[in-house]
C-alpha atoms as a PDB file:
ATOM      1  CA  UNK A   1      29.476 -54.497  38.425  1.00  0.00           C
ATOM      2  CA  UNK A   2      30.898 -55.584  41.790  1.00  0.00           C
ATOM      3  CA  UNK A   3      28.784 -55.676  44.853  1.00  0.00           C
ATOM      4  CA  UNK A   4      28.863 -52.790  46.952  1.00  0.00           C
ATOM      5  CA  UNK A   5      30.108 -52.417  50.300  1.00  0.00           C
ATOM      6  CA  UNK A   6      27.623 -53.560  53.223  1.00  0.00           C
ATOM      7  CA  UNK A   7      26.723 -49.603  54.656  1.00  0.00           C
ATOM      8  CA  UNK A   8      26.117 -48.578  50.544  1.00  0.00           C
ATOM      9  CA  UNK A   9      23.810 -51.284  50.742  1.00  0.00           C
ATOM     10  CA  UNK A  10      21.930 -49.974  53.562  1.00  0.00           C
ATOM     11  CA  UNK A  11      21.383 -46.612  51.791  1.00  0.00           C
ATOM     12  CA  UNK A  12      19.276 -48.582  49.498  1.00  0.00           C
ATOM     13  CA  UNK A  13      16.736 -50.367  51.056  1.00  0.00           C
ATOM     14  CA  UNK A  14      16.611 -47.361  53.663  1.00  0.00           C
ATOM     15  CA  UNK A  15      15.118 -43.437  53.643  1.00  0.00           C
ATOM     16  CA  UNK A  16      17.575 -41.057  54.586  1.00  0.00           C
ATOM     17  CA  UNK A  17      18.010 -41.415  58.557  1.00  0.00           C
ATOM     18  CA  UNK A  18      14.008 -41.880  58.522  1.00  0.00           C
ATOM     19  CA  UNK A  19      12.890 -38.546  57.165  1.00  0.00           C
ATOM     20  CA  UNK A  20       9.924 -37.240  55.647  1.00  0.00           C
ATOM     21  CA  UNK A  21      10.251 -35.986  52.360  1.00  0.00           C
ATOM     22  CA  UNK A  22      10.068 -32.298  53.488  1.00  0.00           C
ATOM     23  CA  UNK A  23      12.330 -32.639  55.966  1.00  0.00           C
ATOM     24  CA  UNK A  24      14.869 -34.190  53.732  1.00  0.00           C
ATOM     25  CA  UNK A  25      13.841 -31.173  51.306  1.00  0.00           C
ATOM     26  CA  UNK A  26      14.029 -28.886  53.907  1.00  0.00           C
ATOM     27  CA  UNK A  27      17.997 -29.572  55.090  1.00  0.00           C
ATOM     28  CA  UNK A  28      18.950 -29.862  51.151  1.00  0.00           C
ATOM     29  CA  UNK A  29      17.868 -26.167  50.764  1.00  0.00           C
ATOM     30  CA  UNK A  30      19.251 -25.053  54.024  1.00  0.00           C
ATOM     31  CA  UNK A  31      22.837 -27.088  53.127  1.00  0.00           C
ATOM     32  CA  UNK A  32      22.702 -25.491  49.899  1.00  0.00           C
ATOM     33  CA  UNK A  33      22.164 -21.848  51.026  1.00  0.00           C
ATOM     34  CA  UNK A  34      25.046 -22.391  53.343  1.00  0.00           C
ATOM     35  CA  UNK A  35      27.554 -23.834  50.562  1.00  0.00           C
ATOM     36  CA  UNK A  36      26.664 -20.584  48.647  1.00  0.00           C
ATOM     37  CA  UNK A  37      27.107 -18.079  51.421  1.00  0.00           C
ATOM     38  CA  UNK A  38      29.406 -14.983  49.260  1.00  0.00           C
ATOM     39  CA  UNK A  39      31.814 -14.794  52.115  1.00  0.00           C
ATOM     40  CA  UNK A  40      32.631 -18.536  52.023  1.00  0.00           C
ATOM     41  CA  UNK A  41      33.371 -17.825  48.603  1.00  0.00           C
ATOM     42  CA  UNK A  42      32.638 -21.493  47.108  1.00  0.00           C
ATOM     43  CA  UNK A  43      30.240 -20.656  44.517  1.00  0.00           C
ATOM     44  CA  UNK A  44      28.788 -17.638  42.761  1.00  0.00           C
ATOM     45  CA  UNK A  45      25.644 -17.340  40.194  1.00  0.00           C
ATOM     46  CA  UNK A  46      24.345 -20.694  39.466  1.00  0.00           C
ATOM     47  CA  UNK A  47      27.683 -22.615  39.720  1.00  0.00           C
ATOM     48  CA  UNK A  48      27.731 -26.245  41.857  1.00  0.00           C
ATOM     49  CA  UNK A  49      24.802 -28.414  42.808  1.00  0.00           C
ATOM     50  CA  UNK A  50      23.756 -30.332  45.422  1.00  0.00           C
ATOM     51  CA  UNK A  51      21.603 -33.577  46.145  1.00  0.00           C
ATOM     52  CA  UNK A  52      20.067 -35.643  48.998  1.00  0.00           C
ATOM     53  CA  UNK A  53      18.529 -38.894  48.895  1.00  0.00           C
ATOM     54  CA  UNK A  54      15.335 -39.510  49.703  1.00  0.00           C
ATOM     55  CA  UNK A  55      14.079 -42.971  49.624  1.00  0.00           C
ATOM     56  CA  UNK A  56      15.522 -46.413  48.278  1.00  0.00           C
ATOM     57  CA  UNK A  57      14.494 -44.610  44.382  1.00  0.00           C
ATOM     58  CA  UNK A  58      14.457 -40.898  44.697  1.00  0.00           C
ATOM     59  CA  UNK A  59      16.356 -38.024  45.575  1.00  0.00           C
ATOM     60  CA  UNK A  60      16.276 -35.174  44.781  1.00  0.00           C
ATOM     61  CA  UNK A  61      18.561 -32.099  43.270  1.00  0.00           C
ATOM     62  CA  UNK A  62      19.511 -28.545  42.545  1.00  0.00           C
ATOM     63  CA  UNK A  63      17.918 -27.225  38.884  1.00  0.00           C
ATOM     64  CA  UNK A  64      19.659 -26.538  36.652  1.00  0.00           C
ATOM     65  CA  UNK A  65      20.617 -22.643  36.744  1.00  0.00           C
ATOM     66  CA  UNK A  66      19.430 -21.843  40.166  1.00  0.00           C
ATOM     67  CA  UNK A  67      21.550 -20.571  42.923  1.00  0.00           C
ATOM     68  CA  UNK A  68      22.833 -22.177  45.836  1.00  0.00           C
ATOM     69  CA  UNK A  69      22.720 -18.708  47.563  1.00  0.00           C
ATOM     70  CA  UNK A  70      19.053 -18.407  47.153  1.00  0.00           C
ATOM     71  CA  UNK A  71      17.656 -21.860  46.687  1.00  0.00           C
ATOM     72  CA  UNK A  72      14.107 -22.315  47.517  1.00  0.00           C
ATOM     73  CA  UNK A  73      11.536 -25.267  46.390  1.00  0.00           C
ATOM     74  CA  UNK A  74      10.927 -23.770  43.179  1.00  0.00           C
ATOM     75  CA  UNK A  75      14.651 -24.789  42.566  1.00  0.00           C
ATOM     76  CA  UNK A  76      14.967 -28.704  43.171  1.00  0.00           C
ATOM     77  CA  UNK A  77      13.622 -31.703  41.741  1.00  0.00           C
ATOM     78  CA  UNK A  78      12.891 -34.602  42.351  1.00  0.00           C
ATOM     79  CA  UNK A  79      14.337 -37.661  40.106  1.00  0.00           C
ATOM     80  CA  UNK A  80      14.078 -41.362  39.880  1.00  0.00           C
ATOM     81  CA  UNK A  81      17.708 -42.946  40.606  1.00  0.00           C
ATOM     82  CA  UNK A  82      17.028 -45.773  38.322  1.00  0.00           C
ATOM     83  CA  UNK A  83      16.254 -43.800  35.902  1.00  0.00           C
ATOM     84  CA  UNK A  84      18.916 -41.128  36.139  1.00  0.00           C
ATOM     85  CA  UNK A  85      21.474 -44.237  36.532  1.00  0.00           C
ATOM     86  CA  UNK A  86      20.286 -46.082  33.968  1.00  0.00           C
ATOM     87  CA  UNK A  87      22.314 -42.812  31.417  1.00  0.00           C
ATOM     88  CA  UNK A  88      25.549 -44.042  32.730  1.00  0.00           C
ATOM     89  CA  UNK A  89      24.860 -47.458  30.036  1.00  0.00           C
ATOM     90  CA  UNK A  90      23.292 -45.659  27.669  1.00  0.00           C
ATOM     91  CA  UNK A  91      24.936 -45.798  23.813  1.00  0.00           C
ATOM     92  CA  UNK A  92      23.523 -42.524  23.204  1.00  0.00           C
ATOM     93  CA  UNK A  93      25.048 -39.870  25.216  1.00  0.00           C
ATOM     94  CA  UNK A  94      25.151 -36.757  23.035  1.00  0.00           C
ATOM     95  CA  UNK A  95      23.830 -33.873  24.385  1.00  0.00           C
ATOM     96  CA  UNK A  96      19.808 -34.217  23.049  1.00  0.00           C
ATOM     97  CA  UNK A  97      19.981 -37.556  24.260  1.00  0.00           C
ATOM     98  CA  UNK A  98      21.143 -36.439  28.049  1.00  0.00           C
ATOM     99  CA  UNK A  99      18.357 -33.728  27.890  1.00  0.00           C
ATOM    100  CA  UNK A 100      15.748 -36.313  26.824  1.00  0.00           C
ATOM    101  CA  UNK A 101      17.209 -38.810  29.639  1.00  0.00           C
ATOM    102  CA  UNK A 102      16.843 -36.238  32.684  1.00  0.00           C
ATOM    103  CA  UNK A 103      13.762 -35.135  31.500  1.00  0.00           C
ATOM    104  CA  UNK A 104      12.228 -38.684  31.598  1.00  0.00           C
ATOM    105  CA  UNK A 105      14.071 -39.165  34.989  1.00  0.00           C
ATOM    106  CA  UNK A 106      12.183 -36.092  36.762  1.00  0.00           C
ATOM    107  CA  UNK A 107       8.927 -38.122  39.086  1.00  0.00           C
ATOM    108  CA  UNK A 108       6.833 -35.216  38.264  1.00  0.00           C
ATOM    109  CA  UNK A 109       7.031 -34.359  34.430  1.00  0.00           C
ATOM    110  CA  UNK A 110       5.344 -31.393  34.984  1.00  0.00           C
ATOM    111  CA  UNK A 111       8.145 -29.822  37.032  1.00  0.00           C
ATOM    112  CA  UNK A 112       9.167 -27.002  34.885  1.00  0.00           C
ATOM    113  CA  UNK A 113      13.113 -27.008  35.601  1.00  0.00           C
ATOM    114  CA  UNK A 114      15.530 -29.069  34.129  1.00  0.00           C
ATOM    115  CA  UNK A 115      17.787 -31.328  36.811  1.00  0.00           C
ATOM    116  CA  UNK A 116      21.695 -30.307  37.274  1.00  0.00           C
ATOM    117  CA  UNK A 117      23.763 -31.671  34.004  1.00  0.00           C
ATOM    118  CA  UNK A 118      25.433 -33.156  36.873  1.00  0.00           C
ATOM    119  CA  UNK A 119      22.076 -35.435  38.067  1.00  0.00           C
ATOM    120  CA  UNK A 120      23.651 -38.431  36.931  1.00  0.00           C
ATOM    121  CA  UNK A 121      27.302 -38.133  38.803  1.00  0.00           C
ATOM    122  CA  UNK A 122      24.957 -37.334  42.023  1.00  0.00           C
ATOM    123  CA  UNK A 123      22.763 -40.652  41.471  1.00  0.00           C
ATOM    124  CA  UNK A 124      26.342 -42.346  41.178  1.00  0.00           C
ATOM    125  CA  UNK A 125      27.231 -40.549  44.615  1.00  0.00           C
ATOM    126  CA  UNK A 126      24.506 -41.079  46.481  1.00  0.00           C
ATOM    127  CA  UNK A 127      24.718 -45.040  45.881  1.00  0.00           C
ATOM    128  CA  UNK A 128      28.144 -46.660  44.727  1.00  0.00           C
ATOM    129  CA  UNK A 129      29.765 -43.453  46.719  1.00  0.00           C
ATOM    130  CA  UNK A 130      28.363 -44.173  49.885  1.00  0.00           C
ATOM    131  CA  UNK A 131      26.681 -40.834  50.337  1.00  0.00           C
ATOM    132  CA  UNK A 132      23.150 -39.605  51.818  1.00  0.00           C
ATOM    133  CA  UNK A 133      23.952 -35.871  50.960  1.00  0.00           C
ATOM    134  CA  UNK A 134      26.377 -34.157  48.562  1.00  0.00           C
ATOM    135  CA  UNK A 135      27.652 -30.695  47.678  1.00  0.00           C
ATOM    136  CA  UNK A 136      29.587 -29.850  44.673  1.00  0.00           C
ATOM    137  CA  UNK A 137      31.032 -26.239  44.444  1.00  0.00           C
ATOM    138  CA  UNK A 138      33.708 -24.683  42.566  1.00  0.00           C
ATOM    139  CA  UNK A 139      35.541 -22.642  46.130  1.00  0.00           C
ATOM    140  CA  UNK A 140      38.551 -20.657  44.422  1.00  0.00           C
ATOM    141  CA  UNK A 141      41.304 -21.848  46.908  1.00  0.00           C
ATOM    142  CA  UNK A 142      40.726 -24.978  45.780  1.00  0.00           C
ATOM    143  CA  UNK A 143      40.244 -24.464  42.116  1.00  0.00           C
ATOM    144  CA  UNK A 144      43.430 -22.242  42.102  1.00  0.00           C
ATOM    145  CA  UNK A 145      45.340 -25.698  42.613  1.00  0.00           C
ATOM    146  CA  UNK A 146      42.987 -28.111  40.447  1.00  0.00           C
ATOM    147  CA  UNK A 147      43.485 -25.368  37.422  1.00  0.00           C
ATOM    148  CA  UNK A 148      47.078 -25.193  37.937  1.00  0.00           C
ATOM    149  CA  UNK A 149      50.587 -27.050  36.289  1.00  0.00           C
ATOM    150  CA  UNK A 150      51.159 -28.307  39.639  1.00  0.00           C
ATOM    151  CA  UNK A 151      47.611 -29.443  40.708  1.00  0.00           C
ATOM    152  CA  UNK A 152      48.367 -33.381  40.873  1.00  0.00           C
ATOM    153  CA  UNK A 153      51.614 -33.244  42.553  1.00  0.00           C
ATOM    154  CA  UNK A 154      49.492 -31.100  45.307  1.00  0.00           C
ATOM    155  CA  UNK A 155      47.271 -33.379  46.325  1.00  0.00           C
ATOM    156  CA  UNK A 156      49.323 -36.357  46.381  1.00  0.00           C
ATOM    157  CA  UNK A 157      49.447 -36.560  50.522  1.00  0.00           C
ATOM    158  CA  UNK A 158      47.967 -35.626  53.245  1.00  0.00           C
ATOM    159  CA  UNK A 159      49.134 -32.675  55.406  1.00  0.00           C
ATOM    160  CA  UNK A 160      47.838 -32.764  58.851  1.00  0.00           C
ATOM    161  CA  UNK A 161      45.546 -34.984  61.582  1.00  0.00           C
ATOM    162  CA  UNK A 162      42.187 -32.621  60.871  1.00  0.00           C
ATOM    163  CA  UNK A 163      42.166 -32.858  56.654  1.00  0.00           C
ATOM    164  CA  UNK A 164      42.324 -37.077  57.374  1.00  0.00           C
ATOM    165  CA  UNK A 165      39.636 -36.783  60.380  1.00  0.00           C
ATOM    166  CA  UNK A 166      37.075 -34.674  58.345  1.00  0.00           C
ATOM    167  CA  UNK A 167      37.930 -35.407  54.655  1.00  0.00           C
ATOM    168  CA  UNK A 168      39.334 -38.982  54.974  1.00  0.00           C
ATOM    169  CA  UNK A 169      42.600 -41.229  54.152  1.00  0.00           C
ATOM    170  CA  UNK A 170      42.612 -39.679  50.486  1.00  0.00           C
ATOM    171  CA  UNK A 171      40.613 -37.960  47.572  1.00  0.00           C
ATOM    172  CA  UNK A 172      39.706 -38.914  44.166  1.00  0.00           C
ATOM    173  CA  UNK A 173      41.660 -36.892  41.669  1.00  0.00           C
ATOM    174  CA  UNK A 174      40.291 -36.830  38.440  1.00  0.00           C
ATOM    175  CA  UNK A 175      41.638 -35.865  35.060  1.00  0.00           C
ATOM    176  CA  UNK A 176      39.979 -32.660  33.461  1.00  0.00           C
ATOM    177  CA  UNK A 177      36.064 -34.757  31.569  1.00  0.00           C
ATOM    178  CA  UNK A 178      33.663 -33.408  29.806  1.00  0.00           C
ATOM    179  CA  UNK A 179      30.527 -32.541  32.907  1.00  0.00           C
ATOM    180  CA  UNK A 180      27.497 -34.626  32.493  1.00  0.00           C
ATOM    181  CA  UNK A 181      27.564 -38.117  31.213  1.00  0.00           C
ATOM    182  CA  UNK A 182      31.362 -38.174  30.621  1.00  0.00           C
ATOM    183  CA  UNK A 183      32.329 -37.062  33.899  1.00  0.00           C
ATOM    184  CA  UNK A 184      30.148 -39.207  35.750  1.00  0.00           C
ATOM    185  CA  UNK A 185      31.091 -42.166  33.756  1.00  0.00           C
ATOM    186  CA  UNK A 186      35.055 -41.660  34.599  1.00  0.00           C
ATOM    187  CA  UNK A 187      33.852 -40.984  38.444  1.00  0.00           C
ATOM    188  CA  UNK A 188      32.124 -44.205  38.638  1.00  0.00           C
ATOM    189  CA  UNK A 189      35.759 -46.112  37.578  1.00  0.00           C
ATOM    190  CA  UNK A 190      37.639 -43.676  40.113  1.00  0.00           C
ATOM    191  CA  UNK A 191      34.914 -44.505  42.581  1.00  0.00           C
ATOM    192  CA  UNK A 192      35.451 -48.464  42.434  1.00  0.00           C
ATOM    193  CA  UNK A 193      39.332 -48.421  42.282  1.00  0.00           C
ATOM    194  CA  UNK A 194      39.018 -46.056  45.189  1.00  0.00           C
ATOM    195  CA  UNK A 195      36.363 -48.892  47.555  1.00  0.00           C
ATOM    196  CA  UNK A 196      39.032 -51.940  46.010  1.00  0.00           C
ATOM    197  CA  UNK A 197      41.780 -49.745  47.634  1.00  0.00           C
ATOM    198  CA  UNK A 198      40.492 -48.201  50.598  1.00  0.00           C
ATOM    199  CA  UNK A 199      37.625 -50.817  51.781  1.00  0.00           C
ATOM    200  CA  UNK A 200      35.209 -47.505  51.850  1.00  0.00           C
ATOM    201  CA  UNK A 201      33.611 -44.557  50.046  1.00  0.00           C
ATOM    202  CA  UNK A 202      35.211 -41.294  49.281  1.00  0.00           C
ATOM    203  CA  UNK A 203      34.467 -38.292  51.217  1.00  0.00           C
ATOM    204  CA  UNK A 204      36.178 -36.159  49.116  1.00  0.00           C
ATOM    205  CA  UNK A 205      36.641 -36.045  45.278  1.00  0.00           C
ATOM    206  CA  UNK A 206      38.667 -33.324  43.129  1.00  0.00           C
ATOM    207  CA  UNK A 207      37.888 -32.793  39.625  1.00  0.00           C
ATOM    208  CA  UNK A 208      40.391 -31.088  37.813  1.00  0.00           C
ATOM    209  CA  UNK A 209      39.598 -27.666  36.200  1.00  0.00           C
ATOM    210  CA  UNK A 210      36.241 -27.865  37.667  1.00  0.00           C
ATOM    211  CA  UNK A 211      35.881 -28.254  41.324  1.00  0.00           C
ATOM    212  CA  UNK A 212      35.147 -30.535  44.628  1.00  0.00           C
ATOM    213  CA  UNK A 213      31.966 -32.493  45.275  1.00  0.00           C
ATOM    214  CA  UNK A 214      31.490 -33.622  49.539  1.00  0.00           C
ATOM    215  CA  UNK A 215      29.760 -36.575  49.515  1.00  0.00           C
ATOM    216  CA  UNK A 216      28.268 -36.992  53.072  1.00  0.00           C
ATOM    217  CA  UNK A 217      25.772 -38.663  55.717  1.00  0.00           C
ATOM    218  CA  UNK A 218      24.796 -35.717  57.001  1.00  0.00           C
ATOM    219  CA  UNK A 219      24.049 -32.173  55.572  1.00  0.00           C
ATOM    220  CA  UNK A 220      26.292 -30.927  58.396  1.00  0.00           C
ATOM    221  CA  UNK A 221      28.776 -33.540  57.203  1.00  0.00           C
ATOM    222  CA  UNK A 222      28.901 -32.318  53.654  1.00  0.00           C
ATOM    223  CA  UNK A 223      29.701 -28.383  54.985  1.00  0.00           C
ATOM    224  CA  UNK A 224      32.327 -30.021  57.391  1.00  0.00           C
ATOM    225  CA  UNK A 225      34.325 -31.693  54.375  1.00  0.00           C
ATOM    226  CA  UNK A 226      33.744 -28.917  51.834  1.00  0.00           C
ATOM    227  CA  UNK A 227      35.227 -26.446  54.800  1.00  0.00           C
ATOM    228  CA  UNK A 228      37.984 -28.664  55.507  1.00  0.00           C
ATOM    229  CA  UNK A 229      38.914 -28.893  51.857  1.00  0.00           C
ATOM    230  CA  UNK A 230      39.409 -25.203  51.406  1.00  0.00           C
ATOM    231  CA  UNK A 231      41.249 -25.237  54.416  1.00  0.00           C
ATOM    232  CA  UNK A 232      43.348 -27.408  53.149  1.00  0.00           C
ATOM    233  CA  UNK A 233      43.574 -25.913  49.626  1.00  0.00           C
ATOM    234  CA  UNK A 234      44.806 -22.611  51.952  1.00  0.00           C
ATOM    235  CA  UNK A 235      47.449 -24.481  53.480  1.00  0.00           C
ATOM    236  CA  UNK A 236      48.788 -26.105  50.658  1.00  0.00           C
ATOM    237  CA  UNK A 237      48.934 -23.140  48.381  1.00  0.00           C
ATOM    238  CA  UNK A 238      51.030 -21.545  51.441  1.00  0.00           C
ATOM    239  CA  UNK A 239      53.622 -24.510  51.664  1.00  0.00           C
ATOM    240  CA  UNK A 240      54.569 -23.602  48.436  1.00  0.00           C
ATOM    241  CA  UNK A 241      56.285 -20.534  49.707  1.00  0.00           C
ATOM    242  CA  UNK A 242      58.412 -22.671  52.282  1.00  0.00           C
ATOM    243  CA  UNK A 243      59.517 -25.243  49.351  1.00  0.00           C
ATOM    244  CA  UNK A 244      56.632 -26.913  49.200  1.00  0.00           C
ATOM    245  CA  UNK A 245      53.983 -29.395  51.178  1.00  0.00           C
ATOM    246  CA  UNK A 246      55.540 -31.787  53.502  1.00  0.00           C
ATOM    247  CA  UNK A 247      53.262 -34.808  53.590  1.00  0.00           C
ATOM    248  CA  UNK A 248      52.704 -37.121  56.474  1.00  0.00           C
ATOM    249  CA  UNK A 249      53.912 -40.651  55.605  1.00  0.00           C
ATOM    250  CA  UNK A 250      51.682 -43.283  54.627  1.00  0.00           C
ATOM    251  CA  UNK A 251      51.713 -44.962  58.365  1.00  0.00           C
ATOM    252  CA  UNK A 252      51.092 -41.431  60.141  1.00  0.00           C
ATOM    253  CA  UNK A 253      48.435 -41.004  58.043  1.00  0.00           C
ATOM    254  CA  UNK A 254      46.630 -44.297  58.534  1.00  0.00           C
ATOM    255  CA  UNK A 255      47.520 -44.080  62.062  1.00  0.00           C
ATOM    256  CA  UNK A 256      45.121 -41.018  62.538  1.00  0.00           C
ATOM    257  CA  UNK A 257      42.277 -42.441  59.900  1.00  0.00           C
ATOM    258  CA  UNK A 258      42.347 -45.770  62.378  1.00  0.00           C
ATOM    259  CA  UNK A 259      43.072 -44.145  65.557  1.00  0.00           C
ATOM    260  CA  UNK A 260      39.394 -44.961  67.783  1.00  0.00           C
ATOM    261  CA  UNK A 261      39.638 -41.344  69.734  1.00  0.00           C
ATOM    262  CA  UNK A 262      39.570 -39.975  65.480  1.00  0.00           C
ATOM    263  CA  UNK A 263      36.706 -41.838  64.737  1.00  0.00           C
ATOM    264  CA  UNK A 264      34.506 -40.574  67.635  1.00  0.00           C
ATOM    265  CA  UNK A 265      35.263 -37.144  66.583  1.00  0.00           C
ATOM    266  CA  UNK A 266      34.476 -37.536  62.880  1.00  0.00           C
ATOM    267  CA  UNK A 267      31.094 -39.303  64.108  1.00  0.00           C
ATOM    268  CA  UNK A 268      30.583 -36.437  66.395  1.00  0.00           C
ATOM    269  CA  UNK A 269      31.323 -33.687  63.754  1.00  0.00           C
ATOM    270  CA  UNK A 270      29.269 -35.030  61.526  1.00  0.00           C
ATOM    271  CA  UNK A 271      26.088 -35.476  63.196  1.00  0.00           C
ATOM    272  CA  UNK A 272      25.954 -31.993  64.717  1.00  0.00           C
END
């Protein structure tokens, strides 16, 4: 597997910015309960999931079945990334084997809930994709493009300064896979084409017929690009009744993802 980019490397050696585990615990929850506010509309019931990293081996993440809306304690856990990593090589993915897997990855076996079906695609995001926090949530602007005929063409540009600033140069798109295992597996190959092209992690990735995931460095980060990608969703859905999205060009684009006055207001946006 190639070596990973100098700041991924950090994440691993390093806590998350230094906090105790309660106060990592603490933001997750409150992150969460803002990602499943009903008037945001990204998430009803017990759809998306969410994760933050704890330590150099643990992080932890949403149970499976419990609501973002409400999420307490009683509705994370805490799992070994080795562990939950170590499912992305195994030859036995069916799904008794997964169940067996995340079960064994949980650092208390006593916890009663099972992790996310998605554990192992946030142990892949919170160390090849760069990220210290991450939301995934199924918003309905944005999953009325990624379930449509017209869904790749869509996001094939970018379509103004802020989306670039907040959700950087470009997303991963990827092709309609099976969640769990699967999914995470075909992430992980999106993930490393996406560092060999753009020299740094994704902030945004689109999963077709299913929904975004935000990975961040900051809980605030993670409700800055999931709010930016509706947006965004919003404005591109309305271009189609003007003929269509007009992208910026490759150069304007990378113009405002290099320009130094951008990155000082990305830094600051994200740390609030």
């Amino acid at each position: 597997m190639r070596a990973l980019p100098a700041d991924i490397l950090v994440l691993e050696v390093n806590p998350v910015n230094a906090q105790t585990k309660q106060e990592v615990l603490s933001r997750l929850i409150w992150m969460s309960r803002e990602l499943g506010r009903p008037e945001l509309d990204y998430a009803i019931l017990g759809e998306g999931n969410t994760s933050a990293r704890i330590d150099e081996g643990t992080f932890f993440v949403k149970a499976s079945g419990a609501e973002l809306r409400t999420l307490d304690e009683s509705g994370v856990v805490e799992v070994s990334l080795k562990r939950a990593l170590a499912l992305l090589d195994a030859e036995d993915v069916s799904d008794e084997a997964v169940k067996a897997g995340l079960a064994a990855a949980k650092i208390d076996p006593a916890t009663p809930r099972r992790p996310s079906v998605e554990t192992v695609l946030h142990a892949l995001a919170l160390t090849e994709g760069g990220a210290s926090w991450v939301g995934h949530t199924h918003p309905t602007a944005v999953n009325a493009i990624l379930c449509s005929q017209a869904a790749v063409a869509a996001y094939a540009g970018r379509l103004f300064p802020d989306e670039i600033v907040v959700c950087g140069p470009a997303p991963i798109f990827v092709p309609y896979t099976d969640p769990g295992v699967p999914l995470a597996r075909r992430v992980r190959d999106e993930i490393h084409a996406y560092l060999d092209r753009w020299g740094e992690p994704p902030k945004v990735i689109l999963m077709q017929n299913h929904g975004l995931i935000a990975l961040g460095k900051s809980p605030q980060e993670v409700l800055n690009i999931t709010a930016m990608a509706v947006k965004t969703a919003r404005v591109l859905a309305g271009t189609y009744a003007l003929g269509g999205p007009h992208f910026l060009t490759e150069e304007q684009a990378a113009r405002i993802h290099t320009r130094p006055d951008e990155a000082y207001r990305r830094q600051t946006l994200s740390s609030q």
